[in-house]
PDB file of N, CA and C in Angstrom:
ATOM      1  N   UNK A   1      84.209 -17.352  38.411  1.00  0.00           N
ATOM      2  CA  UNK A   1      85.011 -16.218  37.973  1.00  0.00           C
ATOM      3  C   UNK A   1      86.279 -16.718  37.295  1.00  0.00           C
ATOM      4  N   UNK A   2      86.727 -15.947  36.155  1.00  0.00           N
ATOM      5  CA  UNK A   2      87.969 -16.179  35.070  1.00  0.00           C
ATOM      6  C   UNK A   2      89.153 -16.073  36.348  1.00  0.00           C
ATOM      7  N   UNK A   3      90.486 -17.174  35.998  1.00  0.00           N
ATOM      8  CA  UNK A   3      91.374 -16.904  37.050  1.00  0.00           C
ATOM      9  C   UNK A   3      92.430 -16.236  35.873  1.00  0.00           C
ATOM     10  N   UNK A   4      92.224 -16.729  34.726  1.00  0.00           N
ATOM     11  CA  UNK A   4      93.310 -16.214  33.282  1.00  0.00           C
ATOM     12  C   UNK A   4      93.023 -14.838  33.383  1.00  0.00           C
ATOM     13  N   UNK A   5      94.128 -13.889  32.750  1.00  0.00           N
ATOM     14  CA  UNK A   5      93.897 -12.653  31.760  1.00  0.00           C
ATOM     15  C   UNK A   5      93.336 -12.908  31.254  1.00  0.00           C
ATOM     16  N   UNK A   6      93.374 -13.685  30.028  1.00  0.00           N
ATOM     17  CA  UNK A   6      92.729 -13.755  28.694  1.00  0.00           C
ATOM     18  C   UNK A   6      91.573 -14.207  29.111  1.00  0.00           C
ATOM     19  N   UNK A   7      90.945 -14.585  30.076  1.00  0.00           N
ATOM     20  CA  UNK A   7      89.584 -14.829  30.333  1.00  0.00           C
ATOM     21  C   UNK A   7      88.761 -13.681  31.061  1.00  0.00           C
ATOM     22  N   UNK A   8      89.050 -13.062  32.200  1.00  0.00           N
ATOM     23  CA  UNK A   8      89.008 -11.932  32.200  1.00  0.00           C
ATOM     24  C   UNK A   8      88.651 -11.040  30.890  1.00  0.00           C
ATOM     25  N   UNK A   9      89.619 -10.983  29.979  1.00  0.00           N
ATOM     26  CA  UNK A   9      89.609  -9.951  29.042  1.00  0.00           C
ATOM     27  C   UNK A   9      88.231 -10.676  28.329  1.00  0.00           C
ATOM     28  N   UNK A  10      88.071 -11.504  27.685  1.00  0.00           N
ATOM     29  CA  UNK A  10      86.969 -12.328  27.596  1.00  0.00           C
ATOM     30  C   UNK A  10      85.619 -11.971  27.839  1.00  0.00           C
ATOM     31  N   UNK A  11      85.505 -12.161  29.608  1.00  0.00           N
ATOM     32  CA  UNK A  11      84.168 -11.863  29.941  1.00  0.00           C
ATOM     33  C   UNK A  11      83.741 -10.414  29.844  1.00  0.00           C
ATOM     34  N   UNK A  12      84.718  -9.246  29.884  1.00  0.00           N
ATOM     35  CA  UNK A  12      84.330  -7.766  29.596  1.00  0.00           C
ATOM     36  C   UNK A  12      84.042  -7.715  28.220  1.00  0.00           C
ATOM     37  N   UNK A  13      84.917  -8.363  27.178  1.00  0.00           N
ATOM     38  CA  UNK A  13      84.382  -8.212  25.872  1.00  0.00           C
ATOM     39  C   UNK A  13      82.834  -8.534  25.361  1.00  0.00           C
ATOM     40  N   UNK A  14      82.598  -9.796  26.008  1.00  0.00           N
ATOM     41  CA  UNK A  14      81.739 -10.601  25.687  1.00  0.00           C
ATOM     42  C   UNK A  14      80.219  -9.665  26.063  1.00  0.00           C
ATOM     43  N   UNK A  15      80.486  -8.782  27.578  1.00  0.00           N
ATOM     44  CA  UNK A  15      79.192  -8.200  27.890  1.00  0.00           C
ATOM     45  C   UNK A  15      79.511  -7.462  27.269  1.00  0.00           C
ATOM     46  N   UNK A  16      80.882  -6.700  26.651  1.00  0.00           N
ATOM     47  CA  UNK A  16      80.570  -5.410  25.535  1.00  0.00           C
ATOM     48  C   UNK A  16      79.498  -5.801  24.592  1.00  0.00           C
ATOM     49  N   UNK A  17      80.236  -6.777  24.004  1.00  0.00           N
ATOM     50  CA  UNK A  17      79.174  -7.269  22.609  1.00  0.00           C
ATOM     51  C   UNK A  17      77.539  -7.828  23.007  1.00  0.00           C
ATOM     52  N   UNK A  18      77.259  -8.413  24.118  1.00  0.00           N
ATOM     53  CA  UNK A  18      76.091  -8.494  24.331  1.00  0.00           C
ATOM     54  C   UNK A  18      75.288  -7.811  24.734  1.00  0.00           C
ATOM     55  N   UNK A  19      75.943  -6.473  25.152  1.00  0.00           N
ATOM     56  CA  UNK A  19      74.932  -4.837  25.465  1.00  0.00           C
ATOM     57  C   UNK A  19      74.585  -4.422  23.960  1.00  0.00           C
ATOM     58  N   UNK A  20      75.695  -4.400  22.984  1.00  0.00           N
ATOM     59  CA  UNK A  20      75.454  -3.425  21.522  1.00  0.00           C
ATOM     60  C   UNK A  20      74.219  -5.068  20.916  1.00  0.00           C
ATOM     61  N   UNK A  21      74.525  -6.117  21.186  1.00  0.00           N
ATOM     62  CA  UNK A  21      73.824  -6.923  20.297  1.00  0.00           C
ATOM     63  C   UNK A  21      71.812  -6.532  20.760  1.00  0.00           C
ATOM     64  N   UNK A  22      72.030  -6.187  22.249  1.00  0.00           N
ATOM     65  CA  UNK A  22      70.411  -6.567  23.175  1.00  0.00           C
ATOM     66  C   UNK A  22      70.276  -5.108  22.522  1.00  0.00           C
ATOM     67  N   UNK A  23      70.578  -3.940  22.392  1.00  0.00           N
ATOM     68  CA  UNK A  23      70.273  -2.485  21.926  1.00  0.00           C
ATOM     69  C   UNK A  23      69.539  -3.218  20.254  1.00  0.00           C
ATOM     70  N   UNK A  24      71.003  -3.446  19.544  1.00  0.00           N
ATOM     71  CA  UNK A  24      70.351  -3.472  18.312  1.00  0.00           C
ATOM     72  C   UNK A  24      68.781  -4.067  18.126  1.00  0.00           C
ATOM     73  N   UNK A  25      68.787  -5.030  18.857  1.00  0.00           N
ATOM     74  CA  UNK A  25      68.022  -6.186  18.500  1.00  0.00           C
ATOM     75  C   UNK A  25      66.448  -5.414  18.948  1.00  0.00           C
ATOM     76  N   UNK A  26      66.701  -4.156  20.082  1.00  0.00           N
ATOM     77  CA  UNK A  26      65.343  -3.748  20.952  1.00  0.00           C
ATOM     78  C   UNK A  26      64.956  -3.083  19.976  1.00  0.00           C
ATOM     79  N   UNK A  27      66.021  -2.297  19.268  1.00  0.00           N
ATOM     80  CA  UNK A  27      65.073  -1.462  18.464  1.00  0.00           C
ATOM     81  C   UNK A  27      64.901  -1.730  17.242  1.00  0.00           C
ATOM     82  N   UNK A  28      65.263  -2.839  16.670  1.00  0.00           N
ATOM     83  CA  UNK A  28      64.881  -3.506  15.843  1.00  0.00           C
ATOM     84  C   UNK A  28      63.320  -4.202  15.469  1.00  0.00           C
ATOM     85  N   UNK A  29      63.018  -4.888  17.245  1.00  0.00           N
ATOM     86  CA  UNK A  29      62.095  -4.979  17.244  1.00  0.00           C
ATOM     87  C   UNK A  29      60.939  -3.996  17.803  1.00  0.00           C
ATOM     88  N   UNK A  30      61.380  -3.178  17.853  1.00  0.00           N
ATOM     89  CA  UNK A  30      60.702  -1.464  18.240  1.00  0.00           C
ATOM     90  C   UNK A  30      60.367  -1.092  16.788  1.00  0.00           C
ATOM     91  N   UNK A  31      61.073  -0.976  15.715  1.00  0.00           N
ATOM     92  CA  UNK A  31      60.874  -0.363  14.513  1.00  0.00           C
ATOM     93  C   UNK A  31      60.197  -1.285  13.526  1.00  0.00           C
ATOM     94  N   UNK A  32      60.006  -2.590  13.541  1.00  0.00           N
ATOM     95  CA  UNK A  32      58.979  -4.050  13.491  1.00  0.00           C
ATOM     96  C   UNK A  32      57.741  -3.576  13.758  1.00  0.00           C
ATOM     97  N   UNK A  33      57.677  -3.441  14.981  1.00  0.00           N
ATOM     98  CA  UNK A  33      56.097  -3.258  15.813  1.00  0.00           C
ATOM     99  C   UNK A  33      55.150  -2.280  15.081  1.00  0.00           C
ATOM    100  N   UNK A  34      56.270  -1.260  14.956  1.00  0.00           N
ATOM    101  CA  UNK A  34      55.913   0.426  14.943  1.00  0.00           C
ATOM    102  C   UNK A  34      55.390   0.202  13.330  1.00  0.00           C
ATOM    103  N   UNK A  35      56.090  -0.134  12.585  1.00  0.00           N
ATOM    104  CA  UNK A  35      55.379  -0.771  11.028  1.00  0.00           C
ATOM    105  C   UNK A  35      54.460  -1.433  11.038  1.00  0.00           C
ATOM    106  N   UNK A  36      53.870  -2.674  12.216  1.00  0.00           N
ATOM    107  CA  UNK A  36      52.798  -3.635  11.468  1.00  0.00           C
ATOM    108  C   UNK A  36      51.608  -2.392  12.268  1.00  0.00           C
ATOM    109  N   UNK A  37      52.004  -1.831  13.251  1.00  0.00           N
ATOM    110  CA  UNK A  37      50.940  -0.630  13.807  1.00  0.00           C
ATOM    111  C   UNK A  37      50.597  -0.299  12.902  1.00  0.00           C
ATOM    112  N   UNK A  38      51.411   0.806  12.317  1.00  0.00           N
ATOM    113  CA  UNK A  38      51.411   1.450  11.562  1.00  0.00           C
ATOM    114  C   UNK A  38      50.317   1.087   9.895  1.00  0.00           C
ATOM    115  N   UNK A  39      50.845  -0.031   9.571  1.00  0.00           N
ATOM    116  CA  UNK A  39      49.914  -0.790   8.660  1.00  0.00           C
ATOM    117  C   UNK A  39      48.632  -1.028   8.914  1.00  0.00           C
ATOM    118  N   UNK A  40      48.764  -1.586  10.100  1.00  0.00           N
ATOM    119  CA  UNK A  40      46.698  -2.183  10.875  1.00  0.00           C
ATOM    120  C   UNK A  40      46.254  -0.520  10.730  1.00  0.00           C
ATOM    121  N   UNK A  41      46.996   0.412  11.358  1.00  0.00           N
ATOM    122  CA  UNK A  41      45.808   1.753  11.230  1.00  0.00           C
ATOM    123  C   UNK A  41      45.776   2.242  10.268  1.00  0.00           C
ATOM    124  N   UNK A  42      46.514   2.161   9.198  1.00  0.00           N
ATOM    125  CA  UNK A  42      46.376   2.674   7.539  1.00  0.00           C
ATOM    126  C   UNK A  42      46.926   4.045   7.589  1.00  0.00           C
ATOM    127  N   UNK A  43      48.056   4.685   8.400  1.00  0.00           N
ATOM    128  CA  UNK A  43      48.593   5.815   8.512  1.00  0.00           C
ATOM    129  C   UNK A  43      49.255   6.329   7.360  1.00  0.00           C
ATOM    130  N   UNK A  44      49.457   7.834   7.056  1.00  0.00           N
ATOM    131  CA  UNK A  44      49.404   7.950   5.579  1.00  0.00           C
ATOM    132  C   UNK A  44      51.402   7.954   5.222  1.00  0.00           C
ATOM    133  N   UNK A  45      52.073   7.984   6.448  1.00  0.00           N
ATOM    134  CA  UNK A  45      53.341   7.593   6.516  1.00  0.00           C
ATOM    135  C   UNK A  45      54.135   6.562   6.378  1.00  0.00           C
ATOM    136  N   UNK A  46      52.953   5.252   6.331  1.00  0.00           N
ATOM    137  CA  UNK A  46      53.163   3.551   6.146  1.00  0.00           C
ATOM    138  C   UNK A  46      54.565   3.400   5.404  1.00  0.00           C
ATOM    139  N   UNK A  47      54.926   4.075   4.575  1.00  0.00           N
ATOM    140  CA  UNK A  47      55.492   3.554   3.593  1.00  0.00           C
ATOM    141  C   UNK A  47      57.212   3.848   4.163  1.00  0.00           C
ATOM    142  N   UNK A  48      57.371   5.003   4.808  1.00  0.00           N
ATOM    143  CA  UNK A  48      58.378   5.201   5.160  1.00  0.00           C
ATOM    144  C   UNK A  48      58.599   4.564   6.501  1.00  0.00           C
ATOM    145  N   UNK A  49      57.313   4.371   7.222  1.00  0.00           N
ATOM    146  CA  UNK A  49      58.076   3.468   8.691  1.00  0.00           C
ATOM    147  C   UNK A  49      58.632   2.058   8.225  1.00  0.00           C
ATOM    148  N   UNK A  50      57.706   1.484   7.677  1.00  0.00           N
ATOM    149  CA  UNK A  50      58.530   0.283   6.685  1.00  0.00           C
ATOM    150  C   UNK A  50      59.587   0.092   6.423  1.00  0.00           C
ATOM    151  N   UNK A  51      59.686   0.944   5.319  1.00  0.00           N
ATOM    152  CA  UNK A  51      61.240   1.672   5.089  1.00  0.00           C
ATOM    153  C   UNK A  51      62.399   1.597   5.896  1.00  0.00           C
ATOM    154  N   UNK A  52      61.760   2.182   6.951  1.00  0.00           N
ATOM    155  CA  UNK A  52      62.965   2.275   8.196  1.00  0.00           C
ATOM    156  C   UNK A  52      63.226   0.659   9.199  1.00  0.00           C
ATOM    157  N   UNK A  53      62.018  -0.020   9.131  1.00  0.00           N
ATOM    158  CA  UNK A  53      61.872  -1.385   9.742  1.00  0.00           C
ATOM    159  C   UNK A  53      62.964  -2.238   8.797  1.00  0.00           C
ATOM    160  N   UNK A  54      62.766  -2.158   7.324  1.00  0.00           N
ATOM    161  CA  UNK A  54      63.566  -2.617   6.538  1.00  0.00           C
ATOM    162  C   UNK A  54      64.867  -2.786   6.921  1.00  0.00           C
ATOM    163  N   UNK A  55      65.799  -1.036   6.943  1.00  0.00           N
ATOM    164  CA  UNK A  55      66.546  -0.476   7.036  1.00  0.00           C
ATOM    165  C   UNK A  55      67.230  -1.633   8.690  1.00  0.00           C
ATOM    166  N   UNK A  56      66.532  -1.330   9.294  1.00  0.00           N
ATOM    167  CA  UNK A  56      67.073  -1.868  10.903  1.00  0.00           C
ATOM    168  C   UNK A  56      67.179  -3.547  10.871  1.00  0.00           C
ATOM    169  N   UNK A  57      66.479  -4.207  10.017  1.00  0.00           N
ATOM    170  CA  UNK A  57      66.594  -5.611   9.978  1.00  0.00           C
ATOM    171  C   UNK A  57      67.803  -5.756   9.046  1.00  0.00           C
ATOM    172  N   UNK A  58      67.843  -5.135   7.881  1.00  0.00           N
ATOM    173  CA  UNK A  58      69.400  -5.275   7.297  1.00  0.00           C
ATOM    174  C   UNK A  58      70.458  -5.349   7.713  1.00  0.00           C
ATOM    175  N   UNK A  59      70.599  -4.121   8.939  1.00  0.00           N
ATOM    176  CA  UNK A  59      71.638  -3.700   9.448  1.00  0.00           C
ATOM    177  C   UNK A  59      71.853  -5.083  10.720  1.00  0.00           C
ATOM    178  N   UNK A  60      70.640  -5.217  11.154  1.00  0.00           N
ATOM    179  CA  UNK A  60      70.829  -6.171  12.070  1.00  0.00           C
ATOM    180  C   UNK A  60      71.265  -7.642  11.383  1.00  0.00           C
ATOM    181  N   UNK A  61      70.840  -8.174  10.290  1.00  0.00           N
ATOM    182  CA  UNK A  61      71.925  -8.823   9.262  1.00  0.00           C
ATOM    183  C   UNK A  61      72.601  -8.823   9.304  1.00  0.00           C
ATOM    184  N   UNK A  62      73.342  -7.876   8.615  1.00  0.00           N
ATOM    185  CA  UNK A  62      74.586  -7.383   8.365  1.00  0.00           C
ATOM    186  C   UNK A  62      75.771  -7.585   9.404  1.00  0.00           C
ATOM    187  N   UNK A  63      75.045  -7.144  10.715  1.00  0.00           N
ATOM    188  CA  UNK A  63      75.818  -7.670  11.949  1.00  0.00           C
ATOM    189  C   UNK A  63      76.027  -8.552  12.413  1.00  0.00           C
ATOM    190  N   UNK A  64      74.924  -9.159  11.785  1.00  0.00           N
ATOM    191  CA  UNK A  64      75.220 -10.976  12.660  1.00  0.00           C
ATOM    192  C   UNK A  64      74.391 -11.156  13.649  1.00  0.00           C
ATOM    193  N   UNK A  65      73.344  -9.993  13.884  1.00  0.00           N
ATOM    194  CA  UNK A  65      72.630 -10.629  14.980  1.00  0.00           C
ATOM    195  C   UNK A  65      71.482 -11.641  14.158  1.00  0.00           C
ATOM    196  N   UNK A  66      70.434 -11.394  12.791  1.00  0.00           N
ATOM    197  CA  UNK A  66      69.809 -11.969  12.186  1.00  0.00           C
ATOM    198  C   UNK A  66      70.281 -12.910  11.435  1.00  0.00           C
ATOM    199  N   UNK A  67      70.102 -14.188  11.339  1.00  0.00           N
ATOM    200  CA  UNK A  67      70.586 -14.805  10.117  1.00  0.00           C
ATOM    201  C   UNK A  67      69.946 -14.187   8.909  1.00  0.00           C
ATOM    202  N   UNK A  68      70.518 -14.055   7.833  1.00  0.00           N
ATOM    203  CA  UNK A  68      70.314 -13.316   6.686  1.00  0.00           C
ATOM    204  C   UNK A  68      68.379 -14.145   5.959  1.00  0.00           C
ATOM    205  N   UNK A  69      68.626 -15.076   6.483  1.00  0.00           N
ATOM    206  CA  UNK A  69      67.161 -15.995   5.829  1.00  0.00           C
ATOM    207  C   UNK A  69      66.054 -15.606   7.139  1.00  0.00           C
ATOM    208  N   UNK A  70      66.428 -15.250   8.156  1.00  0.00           N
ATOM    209  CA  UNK A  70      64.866 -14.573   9.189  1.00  0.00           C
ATOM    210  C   UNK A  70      64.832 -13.242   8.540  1.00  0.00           C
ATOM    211  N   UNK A  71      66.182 -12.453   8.034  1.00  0.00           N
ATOM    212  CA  UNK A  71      65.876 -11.218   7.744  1.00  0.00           C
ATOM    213  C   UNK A  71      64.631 -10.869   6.527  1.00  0.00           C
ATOM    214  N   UNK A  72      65.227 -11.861   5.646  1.00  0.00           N
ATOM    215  CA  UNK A  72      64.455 -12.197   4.214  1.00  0.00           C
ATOM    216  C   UNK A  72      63.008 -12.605   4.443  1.00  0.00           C
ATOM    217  N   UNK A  73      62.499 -13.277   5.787  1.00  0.00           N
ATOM    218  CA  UNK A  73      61.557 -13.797   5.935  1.00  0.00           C
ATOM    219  C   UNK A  73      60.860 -12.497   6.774  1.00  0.00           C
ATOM    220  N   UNK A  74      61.277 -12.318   7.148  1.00  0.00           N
ATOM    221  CA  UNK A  74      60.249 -11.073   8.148  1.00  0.00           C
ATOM    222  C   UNK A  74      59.950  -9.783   7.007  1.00  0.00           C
ATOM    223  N   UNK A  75      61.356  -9.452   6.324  1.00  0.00           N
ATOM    224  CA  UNK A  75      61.250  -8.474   5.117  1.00  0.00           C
ATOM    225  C   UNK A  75      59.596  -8.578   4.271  1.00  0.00           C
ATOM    226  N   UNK A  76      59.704  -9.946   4.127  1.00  0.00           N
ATOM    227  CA  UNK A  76      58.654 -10.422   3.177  1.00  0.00           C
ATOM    228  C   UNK A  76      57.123 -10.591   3.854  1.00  0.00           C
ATOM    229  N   UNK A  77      57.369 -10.489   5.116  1.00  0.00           N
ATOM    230  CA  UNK A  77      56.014 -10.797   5.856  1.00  0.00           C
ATOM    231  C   UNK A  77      55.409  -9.081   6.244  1.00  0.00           C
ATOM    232  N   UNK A  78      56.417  -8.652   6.075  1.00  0.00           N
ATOM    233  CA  UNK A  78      56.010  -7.352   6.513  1.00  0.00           C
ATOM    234  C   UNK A  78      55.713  -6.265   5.147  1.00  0.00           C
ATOM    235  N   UNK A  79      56.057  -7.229   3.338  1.00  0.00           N
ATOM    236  CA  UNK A  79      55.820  -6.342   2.436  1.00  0.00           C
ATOM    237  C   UNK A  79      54.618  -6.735   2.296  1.00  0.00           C
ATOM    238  N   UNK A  80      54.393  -8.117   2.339  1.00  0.00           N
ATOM    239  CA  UNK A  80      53.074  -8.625   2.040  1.00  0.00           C
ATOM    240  C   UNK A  80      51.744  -8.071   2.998  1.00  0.00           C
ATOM    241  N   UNK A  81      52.267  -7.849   3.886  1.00  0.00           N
ATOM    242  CA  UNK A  81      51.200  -6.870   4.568  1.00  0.00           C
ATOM    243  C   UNK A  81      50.984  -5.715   4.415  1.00  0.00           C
ATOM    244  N   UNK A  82      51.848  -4.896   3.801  1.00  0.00           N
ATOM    245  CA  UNK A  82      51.742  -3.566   3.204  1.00  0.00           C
ATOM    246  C   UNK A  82      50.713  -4.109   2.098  1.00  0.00           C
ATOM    247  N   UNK A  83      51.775  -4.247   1.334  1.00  0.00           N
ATOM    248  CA  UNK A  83      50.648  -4.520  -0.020  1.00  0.00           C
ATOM    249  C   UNK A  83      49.096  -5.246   0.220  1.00  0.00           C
ATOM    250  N   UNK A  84      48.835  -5.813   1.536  1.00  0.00           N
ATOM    251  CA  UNK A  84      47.736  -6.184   1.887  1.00  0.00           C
ATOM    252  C   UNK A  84      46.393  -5.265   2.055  1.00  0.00           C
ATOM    253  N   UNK A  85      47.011  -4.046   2.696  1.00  0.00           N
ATOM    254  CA  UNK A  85      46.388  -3.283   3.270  1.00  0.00           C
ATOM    255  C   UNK A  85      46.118  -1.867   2.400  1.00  0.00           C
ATOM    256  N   UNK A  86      46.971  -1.793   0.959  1.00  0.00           N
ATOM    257  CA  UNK A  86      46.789  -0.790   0.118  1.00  0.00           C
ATOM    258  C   UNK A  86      45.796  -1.044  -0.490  1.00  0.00           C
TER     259      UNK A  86
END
């Protein structure tokens, strides 16, 4: 246990940021899943769950939880499977 303030203040911050980082990241990979599903069954909505998988890996970028080059890489694994399956 922190005996400092500033460490203290520290460890509350730190689980702040590691509750919003484990959220982003669940449904990130919730809205992942829900797209390559979505693709294997050929649903006629494909295009917009994608869309939204897109949307959540950016943002998760953007934040710092993805490095910007896994974002680019999953982006691309997941167009190429669209376009696989059209």
């Amino acid at each position: 246990m922190p005996n400092v303030k500033s460490a203290k203040k520290r460890v509350k911050v730190i689980s702040a940021k590691t509750a919003r980082n484990k959220a982003i990241k669940s449904a990130l990979r919730t809205a992942v899943k829900k797209a390559y599903v979505s693709i294997e069954a050929g649903n006629d909505d494909k295009n917009e769950i994608v869309k939204l998988a897109f949307k959540k890996i950016d943002q998760a970028a953007a934040k710092g939880i993805l490095h910007k080059n896994t974002a680019a890489r999953n982006k691309s694994s997941l167009t190429k499977r669209l376009n696989a399956s059209a």
